[in-house]
N, C-alpha and C. Protein backbone atom coordinates (compact mmCIF):
# COMPACT_ATOMS: atom_id res chain seq x y z
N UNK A 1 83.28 95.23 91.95
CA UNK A 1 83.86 96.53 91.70
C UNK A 1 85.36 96.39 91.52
N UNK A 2 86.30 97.48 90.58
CA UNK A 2 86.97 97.13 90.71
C UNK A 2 88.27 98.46 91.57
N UNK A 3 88.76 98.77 92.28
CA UNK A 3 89.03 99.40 93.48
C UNK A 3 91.07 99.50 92.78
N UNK A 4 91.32 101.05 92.54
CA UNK A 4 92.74 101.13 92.24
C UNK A 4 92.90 101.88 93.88
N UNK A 5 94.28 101.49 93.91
CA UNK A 5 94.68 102.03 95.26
C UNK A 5 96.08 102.57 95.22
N UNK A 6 96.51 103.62 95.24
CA UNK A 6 98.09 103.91 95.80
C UNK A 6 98.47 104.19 96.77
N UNK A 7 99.40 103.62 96.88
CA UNK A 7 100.39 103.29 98.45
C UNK A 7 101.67 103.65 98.06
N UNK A 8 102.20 104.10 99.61
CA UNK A 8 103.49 104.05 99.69
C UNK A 8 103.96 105.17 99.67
N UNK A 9 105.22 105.40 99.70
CA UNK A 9 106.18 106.70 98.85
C UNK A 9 106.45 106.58 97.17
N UNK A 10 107.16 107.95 96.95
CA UNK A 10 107.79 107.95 95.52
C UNK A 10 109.74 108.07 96.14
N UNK A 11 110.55 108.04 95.37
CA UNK A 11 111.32 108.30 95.40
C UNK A 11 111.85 109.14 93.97
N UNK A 12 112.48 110.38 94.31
CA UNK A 12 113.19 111.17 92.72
C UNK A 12 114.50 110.94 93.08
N UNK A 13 115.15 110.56 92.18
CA UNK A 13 116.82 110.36 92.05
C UNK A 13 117.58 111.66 91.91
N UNK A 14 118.74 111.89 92.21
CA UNK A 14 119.41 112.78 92.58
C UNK A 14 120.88 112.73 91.63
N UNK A 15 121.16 111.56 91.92
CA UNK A 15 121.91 110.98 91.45
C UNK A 15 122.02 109.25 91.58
N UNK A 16 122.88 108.78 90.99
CA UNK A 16 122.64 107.07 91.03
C UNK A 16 122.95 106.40 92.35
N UNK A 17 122.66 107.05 93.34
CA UNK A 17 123.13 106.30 94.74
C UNK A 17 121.90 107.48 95.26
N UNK A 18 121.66 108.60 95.14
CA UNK A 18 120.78 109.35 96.13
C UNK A 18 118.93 109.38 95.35
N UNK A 19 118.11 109.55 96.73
CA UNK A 19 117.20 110.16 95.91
C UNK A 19 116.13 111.23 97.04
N UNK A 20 115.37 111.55 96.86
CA UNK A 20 114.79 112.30 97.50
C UNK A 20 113.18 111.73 98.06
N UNK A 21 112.82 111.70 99.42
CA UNK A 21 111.21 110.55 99.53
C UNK A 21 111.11 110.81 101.22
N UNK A 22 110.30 109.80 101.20
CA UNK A 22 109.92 110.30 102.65
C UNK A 22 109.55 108.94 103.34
N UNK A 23 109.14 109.18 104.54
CA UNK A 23 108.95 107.89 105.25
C UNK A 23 107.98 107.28 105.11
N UNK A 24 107.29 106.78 104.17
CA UNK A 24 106.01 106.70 104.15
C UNK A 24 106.27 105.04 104.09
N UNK A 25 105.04 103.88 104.70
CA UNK A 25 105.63 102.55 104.57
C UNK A 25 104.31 101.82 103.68
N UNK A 26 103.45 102.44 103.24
CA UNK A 26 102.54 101.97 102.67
C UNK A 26 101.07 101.53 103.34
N UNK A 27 101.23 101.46 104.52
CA UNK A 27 100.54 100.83 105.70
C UNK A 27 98.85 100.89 105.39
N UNK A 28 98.83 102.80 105.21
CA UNK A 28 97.01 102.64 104.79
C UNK A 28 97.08 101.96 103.85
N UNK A 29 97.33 102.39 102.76
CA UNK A 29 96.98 101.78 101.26
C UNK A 29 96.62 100.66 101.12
N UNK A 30 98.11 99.66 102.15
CA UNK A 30 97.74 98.32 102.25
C UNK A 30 96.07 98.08 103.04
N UNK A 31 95.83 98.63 104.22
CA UNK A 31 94.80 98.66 104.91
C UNK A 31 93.87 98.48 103.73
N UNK A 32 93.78 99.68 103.07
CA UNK A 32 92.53 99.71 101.86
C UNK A 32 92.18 98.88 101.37
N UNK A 33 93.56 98.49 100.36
CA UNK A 33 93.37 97.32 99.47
C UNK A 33 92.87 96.06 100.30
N UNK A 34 93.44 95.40 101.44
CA UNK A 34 93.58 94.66 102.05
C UNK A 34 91.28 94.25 102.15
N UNK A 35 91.43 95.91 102.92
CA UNK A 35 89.63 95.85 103.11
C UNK A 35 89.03 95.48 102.31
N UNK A 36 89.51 96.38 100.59
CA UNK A 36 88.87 96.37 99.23
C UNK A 36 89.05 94.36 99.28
N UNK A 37 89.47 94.05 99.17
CA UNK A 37 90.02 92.83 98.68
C UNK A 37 89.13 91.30 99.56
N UNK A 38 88.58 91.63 100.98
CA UNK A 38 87.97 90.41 101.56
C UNK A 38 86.59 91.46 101.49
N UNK A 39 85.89 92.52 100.84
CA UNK A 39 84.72 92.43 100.63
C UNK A 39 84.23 92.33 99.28
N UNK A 40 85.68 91.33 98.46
CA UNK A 40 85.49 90.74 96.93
C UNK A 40 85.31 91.43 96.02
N UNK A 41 86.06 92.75 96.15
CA UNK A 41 85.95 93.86 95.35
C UNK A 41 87.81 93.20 94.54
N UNK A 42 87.92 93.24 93.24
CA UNK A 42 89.23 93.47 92.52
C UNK A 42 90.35 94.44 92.90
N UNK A 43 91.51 94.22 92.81
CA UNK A 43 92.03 95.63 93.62
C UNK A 43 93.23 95.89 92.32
N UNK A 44 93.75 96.43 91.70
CA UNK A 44 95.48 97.27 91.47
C UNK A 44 96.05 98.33 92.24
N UNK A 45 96.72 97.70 93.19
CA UNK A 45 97.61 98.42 94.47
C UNK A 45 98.82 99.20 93.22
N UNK A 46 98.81 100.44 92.85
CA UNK A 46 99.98 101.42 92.44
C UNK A 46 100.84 101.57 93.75
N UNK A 47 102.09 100.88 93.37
CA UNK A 47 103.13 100.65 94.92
C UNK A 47 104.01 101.22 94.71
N UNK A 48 104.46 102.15 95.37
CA UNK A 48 105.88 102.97 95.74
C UNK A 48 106.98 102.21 96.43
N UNK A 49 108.31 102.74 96.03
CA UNK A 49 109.49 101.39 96.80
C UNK A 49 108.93 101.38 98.35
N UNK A 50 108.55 100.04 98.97
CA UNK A 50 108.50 99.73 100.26
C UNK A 50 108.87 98.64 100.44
N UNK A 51 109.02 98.42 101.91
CA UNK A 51 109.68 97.19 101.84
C UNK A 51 108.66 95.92 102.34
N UNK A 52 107.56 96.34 102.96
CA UNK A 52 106.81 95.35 102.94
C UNK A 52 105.56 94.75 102.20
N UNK A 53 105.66 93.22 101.99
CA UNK A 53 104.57 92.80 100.84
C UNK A 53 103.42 93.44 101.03
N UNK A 54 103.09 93.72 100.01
CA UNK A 54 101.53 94.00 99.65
C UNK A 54 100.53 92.85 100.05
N UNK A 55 99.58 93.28 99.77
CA UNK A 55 97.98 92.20 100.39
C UNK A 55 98.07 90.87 99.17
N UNK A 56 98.34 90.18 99.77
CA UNK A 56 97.68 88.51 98.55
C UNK A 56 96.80 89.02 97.99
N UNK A 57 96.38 88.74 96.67
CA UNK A 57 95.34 88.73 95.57
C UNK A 57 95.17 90.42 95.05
N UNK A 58 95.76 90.83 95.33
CA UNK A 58 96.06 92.51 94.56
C UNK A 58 96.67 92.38 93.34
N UNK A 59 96.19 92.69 92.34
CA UNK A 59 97.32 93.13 91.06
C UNK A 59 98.19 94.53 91.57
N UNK A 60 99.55 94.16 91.44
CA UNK A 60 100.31 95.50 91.66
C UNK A 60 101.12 95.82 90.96
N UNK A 61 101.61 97.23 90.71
CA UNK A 61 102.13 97.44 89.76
C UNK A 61 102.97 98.65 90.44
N UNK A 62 104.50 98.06 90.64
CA UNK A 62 105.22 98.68 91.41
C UNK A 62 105.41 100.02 90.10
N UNK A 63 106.26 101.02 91.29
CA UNK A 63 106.98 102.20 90.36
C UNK A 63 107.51 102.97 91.19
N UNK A 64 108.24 103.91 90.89
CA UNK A 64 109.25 104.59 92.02
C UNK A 64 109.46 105.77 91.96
N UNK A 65 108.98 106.54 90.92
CA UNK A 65 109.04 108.04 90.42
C UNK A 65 107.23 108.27 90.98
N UNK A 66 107.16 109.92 91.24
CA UNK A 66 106.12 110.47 90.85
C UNK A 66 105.75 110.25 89.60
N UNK A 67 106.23 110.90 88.33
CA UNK A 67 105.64 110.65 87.15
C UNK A 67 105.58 109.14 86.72
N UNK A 68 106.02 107.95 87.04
CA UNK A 68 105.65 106.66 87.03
C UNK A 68 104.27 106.39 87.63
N UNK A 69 104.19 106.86 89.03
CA UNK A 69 102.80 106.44 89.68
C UNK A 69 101.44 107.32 88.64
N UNK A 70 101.97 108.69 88.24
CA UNK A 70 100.74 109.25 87.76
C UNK A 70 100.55 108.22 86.38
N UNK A 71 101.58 108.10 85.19
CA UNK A 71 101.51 107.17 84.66
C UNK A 71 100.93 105.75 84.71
N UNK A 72 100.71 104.98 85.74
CA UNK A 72 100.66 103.93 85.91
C UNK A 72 98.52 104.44 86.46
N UNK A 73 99.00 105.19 87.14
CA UNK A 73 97.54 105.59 87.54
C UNK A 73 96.85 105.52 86.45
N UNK A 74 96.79 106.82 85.50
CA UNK A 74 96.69 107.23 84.52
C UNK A 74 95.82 105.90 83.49
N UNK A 75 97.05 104.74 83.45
CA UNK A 75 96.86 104.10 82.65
C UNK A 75 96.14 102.81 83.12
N UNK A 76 95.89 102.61 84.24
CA UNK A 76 94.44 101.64 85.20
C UNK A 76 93.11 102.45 85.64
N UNK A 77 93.31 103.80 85.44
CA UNK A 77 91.85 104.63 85.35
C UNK A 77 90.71 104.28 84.88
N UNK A 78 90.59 103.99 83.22
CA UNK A 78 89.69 103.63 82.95
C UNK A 78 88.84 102.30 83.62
N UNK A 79 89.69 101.46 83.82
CA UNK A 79 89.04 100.15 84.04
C UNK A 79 88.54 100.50 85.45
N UNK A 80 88.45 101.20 86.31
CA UNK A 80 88.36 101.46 87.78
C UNK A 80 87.45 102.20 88.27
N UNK A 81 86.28 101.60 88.87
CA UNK A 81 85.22 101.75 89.41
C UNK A 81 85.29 103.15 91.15
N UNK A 82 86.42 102.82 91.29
CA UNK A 82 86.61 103.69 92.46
C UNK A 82 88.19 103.93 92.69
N UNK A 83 88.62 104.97 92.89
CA UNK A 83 90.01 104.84 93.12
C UNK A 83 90.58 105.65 94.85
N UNK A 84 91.08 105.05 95.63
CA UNK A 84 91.65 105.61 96.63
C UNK A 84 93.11 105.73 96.71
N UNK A 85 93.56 107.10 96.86
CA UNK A 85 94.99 107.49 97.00
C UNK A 85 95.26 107.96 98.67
N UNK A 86 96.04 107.12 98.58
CA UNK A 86 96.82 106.60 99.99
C UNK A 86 98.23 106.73 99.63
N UNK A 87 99.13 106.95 99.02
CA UNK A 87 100.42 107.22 98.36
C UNK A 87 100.58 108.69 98.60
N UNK A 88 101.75 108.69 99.80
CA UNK A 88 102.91 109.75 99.79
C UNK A 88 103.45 110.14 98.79
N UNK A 89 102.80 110.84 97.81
CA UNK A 89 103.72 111.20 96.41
C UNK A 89 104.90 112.31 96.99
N UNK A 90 105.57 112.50 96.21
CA UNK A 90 106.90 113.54 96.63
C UNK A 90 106.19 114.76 95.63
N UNK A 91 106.35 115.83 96.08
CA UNK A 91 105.51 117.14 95.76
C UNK A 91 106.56 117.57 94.84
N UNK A 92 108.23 117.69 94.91
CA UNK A 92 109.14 117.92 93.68
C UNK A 92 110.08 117.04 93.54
N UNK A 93 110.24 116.70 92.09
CA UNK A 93 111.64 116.39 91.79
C UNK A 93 112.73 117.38 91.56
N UNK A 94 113.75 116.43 91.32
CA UNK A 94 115.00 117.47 90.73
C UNK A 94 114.93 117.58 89.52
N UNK A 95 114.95 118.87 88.87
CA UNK A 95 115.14 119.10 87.47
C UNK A 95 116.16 118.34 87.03
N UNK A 96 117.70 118.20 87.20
CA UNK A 96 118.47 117.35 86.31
C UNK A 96 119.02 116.16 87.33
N UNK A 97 119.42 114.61 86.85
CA UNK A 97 119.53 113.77 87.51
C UNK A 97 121.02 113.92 87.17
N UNK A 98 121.85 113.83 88.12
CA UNK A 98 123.67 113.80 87.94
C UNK A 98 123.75 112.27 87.55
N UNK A 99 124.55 112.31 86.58
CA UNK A 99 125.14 110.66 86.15
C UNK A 99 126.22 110.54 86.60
N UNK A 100 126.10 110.90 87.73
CA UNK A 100 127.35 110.29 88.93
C UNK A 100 127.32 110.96 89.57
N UNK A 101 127.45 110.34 91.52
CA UNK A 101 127.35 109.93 92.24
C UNK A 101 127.93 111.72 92.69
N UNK A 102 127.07 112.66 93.09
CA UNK A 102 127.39 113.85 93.71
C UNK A 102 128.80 113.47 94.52
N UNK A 103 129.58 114.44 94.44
CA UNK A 103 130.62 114.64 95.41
C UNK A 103 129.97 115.81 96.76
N UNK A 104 131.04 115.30 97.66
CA UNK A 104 131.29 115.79 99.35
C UNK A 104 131.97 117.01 98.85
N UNK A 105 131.41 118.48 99.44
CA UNK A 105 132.47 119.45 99.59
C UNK A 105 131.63 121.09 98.81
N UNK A 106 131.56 121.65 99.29
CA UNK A 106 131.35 123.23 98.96
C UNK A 106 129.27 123.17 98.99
N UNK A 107 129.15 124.17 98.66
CA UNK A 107 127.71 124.30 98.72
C UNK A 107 127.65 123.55 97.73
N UNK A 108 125.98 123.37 97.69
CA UNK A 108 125.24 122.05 96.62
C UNK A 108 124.41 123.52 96.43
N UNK A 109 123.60 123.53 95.36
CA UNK A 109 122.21 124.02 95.00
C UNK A 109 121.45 122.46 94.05
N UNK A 110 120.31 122.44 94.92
CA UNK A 110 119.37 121.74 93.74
C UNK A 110 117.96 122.47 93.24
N UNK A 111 117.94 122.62 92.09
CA UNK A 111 117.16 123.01 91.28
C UNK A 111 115.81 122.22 91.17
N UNK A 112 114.39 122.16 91.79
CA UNK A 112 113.16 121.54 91.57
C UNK A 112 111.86 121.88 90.67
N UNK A 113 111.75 120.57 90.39
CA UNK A 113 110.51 120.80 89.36
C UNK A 113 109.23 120.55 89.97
N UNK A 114 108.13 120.73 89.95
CA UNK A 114 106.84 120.44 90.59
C UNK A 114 106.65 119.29 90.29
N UNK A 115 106.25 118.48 91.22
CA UNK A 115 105.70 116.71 90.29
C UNK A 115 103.72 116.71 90.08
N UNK A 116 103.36 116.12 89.45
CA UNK A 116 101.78 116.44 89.03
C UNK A 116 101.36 115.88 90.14
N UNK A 117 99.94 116.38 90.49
CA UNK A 117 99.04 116.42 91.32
C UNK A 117 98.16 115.47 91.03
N UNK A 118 98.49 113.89 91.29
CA UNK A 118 97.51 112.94 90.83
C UNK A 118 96.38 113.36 90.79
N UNK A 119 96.23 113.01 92.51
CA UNK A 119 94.79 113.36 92.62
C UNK A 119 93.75 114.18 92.24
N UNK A 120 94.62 115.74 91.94
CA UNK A 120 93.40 116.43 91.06
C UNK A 120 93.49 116.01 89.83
N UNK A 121 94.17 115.36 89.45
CA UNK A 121 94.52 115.26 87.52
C UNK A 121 93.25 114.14 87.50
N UNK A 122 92.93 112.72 88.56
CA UNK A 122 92.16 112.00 88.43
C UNK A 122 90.81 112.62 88.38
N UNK A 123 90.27 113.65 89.36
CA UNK A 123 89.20 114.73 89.65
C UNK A 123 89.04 115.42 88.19
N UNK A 124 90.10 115.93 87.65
CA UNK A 124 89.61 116.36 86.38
C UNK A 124 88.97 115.58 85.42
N UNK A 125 89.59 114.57 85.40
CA UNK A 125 89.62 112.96 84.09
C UNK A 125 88.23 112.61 84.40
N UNK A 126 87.86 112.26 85.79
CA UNK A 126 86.38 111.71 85.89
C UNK A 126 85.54 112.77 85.54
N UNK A 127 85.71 113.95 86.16
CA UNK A 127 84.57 114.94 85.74
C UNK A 127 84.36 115.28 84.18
N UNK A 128 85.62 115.14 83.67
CA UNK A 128 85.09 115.40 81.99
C UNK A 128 84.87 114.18 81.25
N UNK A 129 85.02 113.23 81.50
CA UNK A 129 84.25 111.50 81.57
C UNK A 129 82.95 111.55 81.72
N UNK A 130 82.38 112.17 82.38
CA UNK A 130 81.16 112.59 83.27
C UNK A 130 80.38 113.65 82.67
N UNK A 131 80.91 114.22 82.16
CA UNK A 131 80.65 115.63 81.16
C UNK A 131 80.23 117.19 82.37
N UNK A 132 81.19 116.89 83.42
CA UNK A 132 80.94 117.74 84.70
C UNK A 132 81.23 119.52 84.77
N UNK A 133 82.60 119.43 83.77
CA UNK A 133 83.42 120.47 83.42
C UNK A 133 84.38 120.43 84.26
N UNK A 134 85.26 121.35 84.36
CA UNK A 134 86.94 121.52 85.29
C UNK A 134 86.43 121.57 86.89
N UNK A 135 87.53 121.06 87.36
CA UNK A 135 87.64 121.37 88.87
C UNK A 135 88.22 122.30 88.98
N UNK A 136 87.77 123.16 90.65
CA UNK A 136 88.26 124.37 90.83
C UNK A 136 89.43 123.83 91.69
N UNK A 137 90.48 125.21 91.82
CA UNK A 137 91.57 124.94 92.29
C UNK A 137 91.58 125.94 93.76
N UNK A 138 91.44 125.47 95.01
CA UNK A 138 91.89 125.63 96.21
C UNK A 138 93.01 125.70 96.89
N UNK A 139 93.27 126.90 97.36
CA UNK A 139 94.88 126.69 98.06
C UNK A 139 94.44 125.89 99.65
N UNK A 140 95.51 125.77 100.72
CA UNK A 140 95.28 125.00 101.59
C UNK A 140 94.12 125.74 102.40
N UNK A 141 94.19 126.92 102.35
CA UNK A 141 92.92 127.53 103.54
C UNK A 141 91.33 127.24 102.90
N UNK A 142 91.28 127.04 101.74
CA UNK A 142 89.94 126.72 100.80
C UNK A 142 89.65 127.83 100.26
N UNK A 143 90.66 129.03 100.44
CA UNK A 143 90.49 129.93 98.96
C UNK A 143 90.79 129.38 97.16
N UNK A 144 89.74 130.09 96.67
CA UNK A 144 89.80 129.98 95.14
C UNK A 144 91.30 130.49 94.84
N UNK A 145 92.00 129.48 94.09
CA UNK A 145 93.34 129.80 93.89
C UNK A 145 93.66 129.39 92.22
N UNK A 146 93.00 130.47 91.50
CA UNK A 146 92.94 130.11 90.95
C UNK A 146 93.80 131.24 89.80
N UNK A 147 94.75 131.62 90.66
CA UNK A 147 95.31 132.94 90.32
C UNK A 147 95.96 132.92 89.03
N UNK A 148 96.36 132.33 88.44
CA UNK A 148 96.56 132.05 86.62
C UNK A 148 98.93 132.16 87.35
N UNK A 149 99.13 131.57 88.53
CA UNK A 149 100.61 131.42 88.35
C UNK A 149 100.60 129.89 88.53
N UNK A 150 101.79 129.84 86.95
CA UNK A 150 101.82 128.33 86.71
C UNK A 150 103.05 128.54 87.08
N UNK A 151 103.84 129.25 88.08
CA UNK A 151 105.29 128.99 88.08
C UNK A 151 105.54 127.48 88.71
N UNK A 152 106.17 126.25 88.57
CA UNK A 152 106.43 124.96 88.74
C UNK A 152 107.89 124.64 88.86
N UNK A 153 108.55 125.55 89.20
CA UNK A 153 110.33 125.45 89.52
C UNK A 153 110.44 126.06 90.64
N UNK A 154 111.26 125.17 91.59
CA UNK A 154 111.68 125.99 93.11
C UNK A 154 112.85 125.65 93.32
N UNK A 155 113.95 126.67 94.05
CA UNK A 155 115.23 126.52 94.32
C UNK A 155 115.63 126.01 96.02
N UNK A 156 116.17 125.36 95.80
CA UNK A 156 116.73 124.73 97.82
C UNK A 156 118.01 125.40 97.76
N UNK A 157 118.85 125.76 98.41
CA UNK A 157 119.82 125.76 98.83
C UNK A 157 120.15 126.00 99.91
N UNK A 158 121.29 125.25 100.23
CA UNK A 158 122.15 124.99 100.96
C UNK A 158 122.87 126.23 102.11
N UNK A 159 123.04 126.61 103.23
CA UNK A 159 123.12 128.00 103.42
C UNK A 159 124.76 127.35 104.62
């Protein structure tokens, strides 16, 4: 079989010294692959910046953005018999990346974009592969949320 796995965090840039991510160290993912890998199953570990090595005998294919990992996902799908997501994706980026290095001093506002939802985007891809039709969309309580708002921009600021 052949077993895709993502691990890790994403990181979104902010500017060329900042970015936005979380603590995530890869640990299950590795677990997975690690398992996938001594019961002679093939593995492509999709790796987020971490700092520790991945499992011997994994194909990996680092990346550091949300839209890199869905990309990279995306594009080892087909060949992949099973896929487990274990990857801390970052839920928004920043709409614009500063080409230099934010300055110290007065309020900041940052402006966010939604980052894609691997995991259902993979749920969709297999089911119409499958000839299943669409997946439904659930908010966190397991209501049908399927309310037709695509709004995908959110504001932070600074108070």
């Amino acid at each position: 079989m052949r077993i895709l796995v993502t691990a890790g965090p994403t990181r979104e840039p902010l500017d060329p010294v900042r970015f936005l991510s979380n603590r995530s160290t890869g640990a299950m993912g590795f677990a997975l692959a690690r398992e996938a890998l001594r019961r002679g199953h093939e593995v492509t570990l999709v790796l987020g910046p971490v700092e520790a090595s991945p499992p011997e005998g994994a194909e990996v294919v680092r990346v550091e953005t949300a839209l890199e990992m869905r990309d990279a996902v995306i594009e080892h799908l087909p060949r992949a018999d099973a896929v487990l997501c274990a990857a801390a994706v970052a839920d928004y980026r920043p709409v614009a990346l500063s080409e230099k290095k934010i300055k110290r001093g007065g309020r900041k506002t940052i402006d966010l974009a939604e980052n894609p939802d691997i995991a259902a985007e993979i749920e969709v891809r297999v089911r119409e592969a499958l000839g299943l039709g669409g997946a439904k969309s659930y908010d966190d309580s397991g209501a049908d949320d399927s309310s037709g708002d695509d709004s995908s921009e959110t504001s932070v600021q600074d108070d």
